[in-house]
N, C-alpha and C. Protein backbone atom coordinates (compact mmCIF):
# COMPACT_ATOMS: atom_id res chain seq x y z
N UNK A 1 163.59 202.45 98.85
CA UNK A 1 163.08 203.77 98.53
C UNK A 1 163.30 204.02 97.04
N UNK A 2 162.09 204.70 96.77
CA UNK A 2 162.83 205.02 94.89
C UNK A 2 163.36 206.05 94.68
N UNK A 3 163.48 205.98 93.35
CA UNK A 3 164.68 206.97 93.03
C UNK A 3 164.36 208.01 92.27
N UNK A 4 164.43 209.22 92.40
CA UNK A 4 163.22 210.04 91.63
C UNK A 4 162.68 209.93 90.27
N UNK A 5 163.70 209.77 89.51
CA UNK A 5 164.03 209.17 88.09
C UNK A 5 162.91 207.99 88.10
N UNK A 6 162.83 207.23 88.53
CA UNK A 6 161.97 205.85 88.67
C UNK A 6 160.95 206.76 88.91
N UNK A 7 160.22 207.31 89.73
CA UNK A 7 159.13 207.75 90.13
C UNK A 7 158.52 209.33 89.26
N UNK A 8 159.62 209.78 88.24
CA UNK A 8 159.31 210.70 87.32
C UNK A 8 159.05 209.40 86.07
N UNK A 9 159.48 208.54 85.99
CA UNK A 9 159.11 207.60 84.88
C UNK A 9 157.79 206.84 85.14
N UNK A 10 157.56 206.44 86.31
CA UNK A 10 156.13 206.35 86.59
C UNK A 10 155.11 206.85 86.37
N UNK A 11 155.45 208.42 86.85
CA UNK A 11 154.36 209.32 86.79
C UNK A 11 153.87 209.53 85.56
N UNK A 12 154.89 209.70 84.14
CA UNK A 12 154.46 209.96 83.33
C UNK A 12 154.20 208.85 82.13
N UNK A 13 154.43 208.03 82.94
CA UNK A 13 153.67 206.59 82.51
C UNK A 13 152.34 206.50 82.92
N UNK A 14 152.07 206.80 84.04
CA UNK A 14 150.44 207.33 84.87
C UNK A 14 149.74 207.83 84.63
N UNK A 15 150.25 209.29 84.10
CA UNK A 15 149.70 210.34 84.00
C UNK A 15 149.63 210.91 82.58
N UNK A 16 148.21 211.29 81.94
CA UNK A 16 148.48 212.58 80.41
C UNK A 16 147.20 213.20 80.69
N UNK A 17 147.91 214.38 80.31
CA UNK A 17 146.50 215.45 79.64
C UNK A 17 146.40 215.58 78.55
N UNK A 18 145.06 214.83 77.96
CA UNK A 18 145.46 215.24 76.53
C UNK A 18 143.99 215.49 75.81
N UNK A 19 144.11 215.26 74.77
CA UNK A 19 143.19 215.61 73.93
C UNK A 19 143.06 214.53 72.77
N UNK A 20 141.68 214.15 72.15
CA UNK A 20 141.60 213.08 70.86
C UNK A 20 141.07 214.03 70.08
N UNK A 21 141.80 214.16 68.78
CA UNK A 21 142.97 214.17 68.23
C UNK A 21 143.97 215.47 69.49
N UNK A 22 144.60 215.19 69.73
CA UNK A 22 145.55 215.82 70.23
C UNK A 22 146.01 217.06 69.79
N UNK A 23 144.99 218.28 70.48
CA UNK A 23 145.82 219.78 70.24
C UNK A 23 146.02 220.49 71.38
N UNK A 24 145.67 219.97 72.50
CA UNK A 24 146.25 220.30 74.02
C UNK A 24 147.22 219.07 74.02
N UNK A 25 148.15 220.32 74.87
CA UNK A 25 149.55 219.64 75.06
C UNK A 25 149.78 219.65 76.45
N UNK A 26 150.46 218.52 76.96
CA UNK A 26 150.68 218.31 78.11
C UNK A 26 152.29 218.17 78.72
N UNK A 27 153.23 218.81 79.64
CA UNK A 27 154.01 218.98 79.40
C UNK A 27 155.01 217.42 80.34
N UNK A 28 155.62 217.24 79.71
CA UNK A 28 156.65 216.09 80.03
C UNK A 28 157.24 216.22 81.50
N UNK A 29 157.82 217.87 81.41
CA UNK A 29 158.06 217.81 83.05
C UNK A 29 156.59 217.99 83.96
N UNK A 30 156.74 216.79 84.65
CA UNK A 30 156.16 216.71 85.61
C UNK A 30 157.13 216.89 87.50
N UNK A 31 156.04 217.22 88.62
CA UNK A 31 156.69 217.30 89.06
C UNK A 31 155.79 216.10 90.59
N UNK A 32 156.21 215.40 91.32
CA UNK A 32 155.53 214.23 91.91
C UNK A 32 155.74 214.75 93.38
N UNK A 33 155.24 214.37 94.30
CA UNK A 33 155.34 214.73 96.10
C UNK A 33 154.38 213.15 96.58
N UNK A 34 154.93 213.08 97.47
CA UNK A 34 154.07 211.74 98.08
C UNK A 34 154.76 212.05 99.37
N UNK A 35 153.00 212.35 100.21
CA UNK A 35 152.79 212.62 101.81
C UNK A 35 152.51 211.49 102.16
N UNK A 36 153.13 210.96 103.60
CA UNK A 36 152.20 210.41 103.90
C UNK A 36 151.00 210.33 104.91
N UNK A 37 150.06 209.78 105.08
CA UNK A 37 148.98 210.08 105.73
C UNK A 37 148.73 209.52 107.07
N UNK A 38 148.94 208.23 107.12
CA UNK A 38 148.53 207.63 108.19
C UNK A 38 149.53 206.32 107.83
N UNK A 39 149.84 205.14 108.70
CA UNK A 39 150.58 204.10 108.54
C UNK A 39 150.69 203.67 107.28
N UNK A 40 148.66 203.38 106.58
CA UNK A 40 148.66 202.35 105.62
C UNK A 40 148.80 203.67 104.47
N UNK A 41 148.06 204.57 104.47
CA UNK A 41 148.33 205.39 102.60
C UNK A 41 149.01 206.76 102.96
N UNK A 42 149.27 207.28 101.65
CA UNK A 42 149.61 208.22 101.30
C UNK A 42 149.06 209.36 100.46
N UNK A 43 149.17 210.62 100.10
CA UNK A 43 148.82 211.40 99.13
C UNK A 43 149.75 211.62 98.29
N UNK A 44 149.96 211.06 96.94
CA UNK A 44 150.24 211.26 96.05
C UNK A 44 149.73 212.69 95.23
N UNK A 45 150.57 213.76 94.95
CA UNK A 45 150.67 214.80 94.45
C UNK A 45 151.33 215.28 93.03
N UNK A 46 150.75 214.96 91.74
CA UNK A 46 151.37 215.17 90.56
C UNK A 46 151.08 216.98 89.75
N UNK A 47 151.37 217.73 89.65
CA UNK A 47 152.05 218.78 89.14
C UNK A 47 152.04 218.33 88.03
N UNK A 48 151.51 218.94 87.01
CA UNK A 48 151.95 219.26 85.27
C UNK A 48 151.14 220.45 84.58
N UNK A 49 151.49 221.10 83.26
CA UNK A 49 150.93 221.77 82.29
C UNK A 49 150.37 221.39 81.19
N UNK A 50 149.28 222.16 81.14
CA UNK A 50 148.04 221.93 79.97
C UNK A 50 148.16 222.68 79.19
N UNK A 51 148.42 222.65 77.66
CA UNK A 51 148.37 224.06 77.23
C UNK A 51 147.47 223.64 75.86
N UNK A 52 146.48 224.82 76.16
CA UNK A 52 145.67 224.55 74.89
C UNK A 52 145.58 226.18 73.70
N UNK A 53 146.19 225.31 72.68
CA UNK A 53 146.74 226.49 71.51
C UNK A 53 145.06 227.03 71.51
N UNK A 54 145.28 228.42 70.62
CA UNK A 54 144.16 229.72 70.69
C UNK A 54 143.36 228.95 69.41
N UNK A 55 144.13 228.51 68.78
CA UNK A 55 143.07 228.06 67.33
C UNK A 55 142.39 226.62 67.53
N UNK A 56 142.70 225.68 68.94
CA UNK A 56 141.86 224.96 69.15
C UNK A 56 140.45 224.57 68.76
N UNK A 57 139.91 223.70 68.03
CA UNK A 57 138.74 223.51 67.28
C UNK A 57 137.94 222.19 68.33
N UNK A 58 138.67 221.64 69.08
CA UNK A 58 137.97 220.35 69.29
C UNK A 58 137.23 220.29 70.62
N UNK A 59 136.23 219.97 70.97
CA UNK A 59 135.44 220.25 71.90
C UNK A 59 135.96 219.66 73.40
N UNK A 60 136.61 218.10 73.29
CA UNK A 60 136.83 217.48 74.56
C UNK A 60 138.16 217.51 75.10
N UNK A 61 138.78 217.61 76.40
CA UNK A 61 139.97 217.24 76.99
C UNK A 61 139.74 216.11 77.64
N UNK A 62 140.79 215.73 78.51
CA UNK A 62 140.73 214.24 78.96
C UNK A 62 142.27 214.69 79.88
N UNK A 63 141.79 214.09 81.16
CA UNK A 63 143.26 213.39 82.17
C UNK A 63 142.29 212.02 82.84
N UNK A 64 143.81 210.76 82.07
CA UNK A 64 143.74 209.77 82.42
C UNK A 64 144.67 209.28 83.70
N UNK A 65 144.28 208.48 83.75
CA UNK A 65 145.35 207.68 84.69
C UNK A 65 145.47 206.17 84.72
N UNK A 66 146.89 205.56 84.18
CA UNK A 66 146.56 204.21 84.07
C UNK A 66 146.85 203.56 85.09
N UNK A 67 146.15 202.01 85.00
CA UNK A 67 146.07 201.15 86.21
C UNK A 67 147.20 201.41 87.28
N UNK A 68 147.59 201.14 88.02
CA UNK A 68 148.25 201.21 89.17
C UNK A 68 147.72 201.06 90.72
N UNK A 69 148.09 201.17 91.38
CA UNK A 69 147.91 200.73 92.90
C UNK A 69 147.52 201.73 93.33
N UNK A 70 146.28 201.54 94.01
CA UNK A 70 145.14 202.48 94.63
C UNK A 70 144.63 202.63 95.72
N UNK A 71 143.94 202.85 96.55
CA UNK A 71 142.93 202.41 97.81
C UNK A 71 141.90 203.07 97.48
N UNK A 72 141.26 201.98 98.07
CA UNK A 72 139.55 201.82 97.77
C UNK A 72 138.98 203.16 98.23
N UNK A 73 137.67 203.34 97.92
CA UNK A 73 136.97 204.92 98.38
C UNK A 73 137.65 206.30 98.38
N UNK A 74 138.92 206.25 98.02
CA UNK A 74 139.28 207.63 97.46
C UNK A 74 139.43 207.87 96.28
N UNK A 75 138.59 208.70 95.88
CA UNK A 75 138.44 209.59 94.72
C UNK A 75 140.17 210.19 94.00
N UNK A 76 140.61 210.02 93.11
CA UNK A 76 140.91 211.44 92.54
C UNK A 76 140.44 212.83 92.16
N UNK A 77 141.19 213.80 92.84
CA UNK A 77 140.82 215.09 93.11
C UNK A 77 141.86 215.48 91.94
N UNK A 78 141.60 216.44 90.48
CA UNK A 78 141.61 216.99 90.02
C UNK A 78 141.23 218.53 90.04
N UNK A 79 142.94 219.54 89.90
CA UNK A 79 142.58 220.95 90.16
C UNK A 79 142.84 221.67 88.84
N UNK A 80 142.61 222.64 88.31
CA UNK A 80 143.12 223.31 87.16
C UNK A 80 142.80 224.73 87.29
N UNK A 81 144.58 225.26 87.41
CA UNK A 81 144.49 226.52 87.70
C UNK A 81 145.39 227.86 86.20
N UNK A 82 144.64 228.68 86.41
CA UNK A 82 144.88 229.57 85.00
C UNK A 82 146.42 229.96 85.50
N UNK A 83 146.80 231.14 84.64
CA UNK A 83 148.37 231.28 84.82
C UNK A 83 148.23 232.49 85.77
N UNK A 84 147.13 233.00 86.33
CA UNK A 84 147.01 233.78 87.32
C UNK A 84 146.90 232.53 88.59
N UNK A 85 147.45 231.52 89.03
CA UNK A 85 146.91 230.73 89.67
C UNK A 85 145.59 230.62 90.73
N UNK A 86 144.82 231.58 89.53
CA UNK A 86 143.24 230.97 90.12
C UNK A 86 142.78 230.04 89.57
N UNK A 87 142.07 229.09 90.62
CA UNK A 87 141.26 227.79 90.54
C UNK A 87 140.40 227.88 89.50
N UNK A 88 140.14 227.42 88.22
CA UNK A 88 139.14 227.54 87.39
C UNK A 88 138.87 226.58 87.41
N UNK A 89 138.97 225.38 87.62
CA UNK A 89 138.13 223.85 87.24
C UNK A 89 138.44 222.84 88.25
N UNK A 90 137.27 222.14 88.66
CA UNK A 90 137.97 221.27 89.94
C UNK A 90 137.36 219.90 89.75
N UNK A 91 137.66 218.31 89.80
CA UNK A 91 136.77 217.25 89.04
C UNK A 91 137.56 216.30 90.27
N UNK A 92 136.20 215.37 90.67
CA UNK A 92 136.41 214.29 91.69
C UNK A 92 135.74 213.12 90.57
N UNK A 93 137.18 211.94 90.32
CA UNK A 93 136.86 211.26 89.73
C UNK A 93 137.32 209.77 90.41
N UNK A 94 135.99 209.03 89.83
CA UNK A 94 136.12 207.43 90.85
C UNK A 94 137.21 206.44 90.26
N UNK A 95 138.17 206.19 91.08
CA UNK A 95 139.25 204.86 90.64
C UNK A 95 138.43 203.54 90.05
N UNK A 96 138.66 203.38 88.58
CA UNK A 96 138.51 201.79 88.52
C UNK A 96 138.91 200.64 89.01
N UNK A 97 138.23 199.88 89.11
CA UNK A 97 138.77 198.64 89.75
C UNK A 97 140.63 198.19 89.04
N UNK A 98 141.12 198.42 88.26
CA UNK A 98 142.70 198.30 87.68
C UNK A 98 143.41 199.41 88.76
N UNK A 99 142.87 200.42 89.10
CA UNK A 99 143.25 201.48 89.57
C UNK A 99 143.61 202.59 88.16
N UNK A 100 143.00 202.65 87.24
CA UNK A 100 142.83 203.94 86.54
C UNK A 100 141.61 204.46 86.58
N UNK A 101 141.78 205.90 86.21
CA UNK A 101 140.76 206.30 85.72
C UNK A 101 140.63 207.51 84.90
N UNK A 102 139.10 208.02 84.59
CA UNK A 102 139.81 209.01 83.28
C UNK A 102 138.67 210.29 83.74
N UNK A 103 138.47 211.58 83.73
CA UNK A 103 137.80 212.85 83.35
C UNK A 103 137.83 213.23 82.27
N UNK A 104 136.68 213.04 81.59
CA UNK A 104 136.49 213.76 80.02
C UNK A 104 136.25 215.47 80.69
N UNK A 105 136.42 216.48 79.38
CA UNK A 105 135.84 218.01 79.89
C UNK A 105 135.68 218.42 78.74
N UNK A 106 134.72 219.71 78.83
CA UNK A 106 134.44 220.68 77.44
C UNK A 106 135.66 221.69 77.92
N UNK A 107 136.08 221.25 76.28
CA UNK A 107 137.40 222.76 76.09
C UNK A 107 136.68 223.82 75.15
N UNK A 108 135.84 223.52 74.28
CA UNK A 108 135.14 224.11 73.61
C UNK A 108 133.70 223.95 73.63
N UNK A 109 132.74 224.74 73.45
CA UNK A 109 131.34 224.46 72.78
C UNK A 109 130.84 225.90 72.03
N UNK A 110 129.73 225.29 71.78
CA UNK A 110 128.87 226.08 70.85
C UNK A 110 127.55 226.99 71.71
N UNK A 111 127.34 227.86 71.51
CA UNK A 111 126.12 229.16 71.95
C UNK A 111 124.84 229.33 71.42
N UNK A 112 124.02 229.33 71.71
CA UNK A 112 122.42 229.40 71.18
C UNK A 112 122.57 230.41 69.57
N UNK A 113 123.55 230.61 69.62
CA UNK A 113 123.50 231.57 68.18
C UNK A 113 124.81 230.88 67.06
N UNK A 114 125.17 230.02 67.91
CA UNK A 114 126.03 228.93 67.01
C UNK A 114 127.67 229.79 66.65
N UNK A 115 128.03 230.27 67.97
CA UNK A 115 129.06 230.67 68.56
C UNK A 115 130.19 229.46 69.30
N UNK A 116 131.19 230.02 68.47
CA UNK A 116 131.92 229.03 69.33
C UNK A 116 132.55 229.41 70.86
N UNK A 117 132.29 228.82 72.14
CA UNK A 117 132.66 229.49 73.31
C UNK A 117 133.74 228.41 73.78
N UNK A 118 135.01 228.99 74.63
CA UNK A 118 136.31 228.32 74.72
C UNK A 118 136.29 228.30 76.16
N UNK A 119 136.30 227.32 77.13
CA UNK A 119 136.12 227.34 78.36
C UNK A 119 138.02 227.03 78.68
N UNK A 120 138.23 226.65 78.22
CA UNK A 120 140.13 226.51 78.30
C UNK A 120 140.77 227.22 77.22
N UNK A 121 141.71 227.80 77.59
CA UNK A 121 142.83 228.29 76.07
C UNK A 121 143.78 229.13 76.85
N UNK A 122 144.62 228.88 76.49
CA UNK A 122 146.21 229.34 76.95
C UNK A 122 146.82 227.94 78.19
N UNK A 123 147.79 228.46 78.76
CA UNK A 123 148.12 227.41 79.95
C UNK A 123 147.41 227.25 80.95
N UNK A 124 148.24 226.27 81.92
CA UNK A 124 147.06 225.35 83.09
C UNK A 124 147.59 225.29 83.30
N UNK A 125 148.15 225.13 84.91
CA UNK A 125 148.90 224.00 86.33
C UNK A 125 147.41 223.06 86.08
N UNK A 126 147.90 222.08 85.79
CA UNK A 126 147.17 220.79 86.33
C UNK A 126 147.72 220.08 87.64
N UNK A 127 146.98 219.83 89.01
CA UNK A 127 146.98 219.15 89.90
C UNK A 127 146.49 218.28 90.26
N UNK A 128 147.08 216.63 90.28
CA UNK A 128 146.05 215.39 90.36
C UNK A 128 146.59 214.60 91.92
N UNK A 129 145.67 214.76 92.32
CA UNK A 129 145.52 214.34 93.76
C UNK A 129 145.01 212.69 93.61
N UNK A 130 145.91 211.85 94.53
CA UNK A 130 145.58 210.57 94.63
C UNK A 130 146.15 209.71 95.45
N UNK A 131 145.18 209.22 96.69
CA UNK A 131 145.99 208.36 97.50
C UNK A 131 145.81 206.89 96.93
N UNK A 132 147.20 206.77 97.75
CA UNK A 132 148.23 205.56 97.15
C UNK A 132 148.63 204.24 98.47
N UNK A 133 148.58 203.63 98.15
CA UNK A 133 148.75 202.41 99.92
C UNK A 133 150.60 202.63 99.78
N UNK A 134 151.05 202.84 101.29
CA UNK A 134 152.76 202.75 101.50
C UNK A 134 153.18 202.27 101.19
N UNK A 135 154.27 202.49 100.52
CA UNK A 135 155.57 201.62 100.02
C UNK A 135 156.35 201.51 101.41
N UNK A 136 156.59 202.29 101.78
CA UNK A 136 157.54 202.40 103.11
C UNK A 136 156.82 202.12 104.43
N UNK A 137 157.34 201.86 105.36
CA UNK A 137 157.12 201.55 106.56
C UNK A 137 157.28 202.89 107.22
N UNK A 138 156.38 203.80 107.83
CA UNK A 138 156.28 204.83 108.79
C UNK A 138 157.32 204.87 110.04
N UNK A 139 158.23 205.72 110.43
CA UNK A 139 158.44 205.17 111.72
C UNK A 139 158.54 205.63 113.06
């Protein structure tokens, strides 16, 4: 069985929200849950914060996920909720064959009158949903 420490070092080896060049911040504590589902997988449950400063200029965000151990045909389910914890953004994204994968998003754009409009700014609960094949034996 692991040890949470091991499996908080994983996760955030796994897991970032971030931004190129980097002005959303993603927060270090993370927090991990792993259900399991049926004999062979599990739901993997990662918890973290997005925070995108007010003077933000750059149009794209990004949550990656690097290679790791996956099962086939499930999606990652991506949630993002405001600090009122309402649901504002929700993204089903396909595992690569390594087992990563990535969601680009607009944090910013521009308006028919050449307005800048901010679809993210202030904090986020980010929630990344992803089943995972057992480590453990069910019993």
């Amino acid at each position: 069985m692991r040890t949470k420490s091991s499996i908080t070092l994983a996760v955030i080896a796994s897991f970032a929200v971030l931004m190129f060049p980097s002005e959303i911040i993603a927060e270090t504590s993370e927090t991990t849950t792993i259900t399991p589902i049926n004999e062979e997988i599990s739901l993997q449950k990662t918890i973290t914060t997005m925070v995108v400063p007010e003077d933000n200029t750059l149009p794209w965000g990004f949550v990656t996920g690097s290679p790791s151990e996956f099962v086939e045909r499930h999606p990652v389910i991506i949630q993002f909720f405001d600090e009122a914890d309402d649901l504002v953004h929700v993204a089903q994204v396909d595992v690569k064959g390594d087992g990563s994968y990535e969601y680009k998003f607009r944090v910013t754009s521009i308006d028919e009158n050449g307005n800048m409009e901010k679809a993210f700014e202030g904090e986020y609960t980010v929630i990344i949903h992803r089943v995972i094949p057992n480590s453990n034996q069910l019993v």
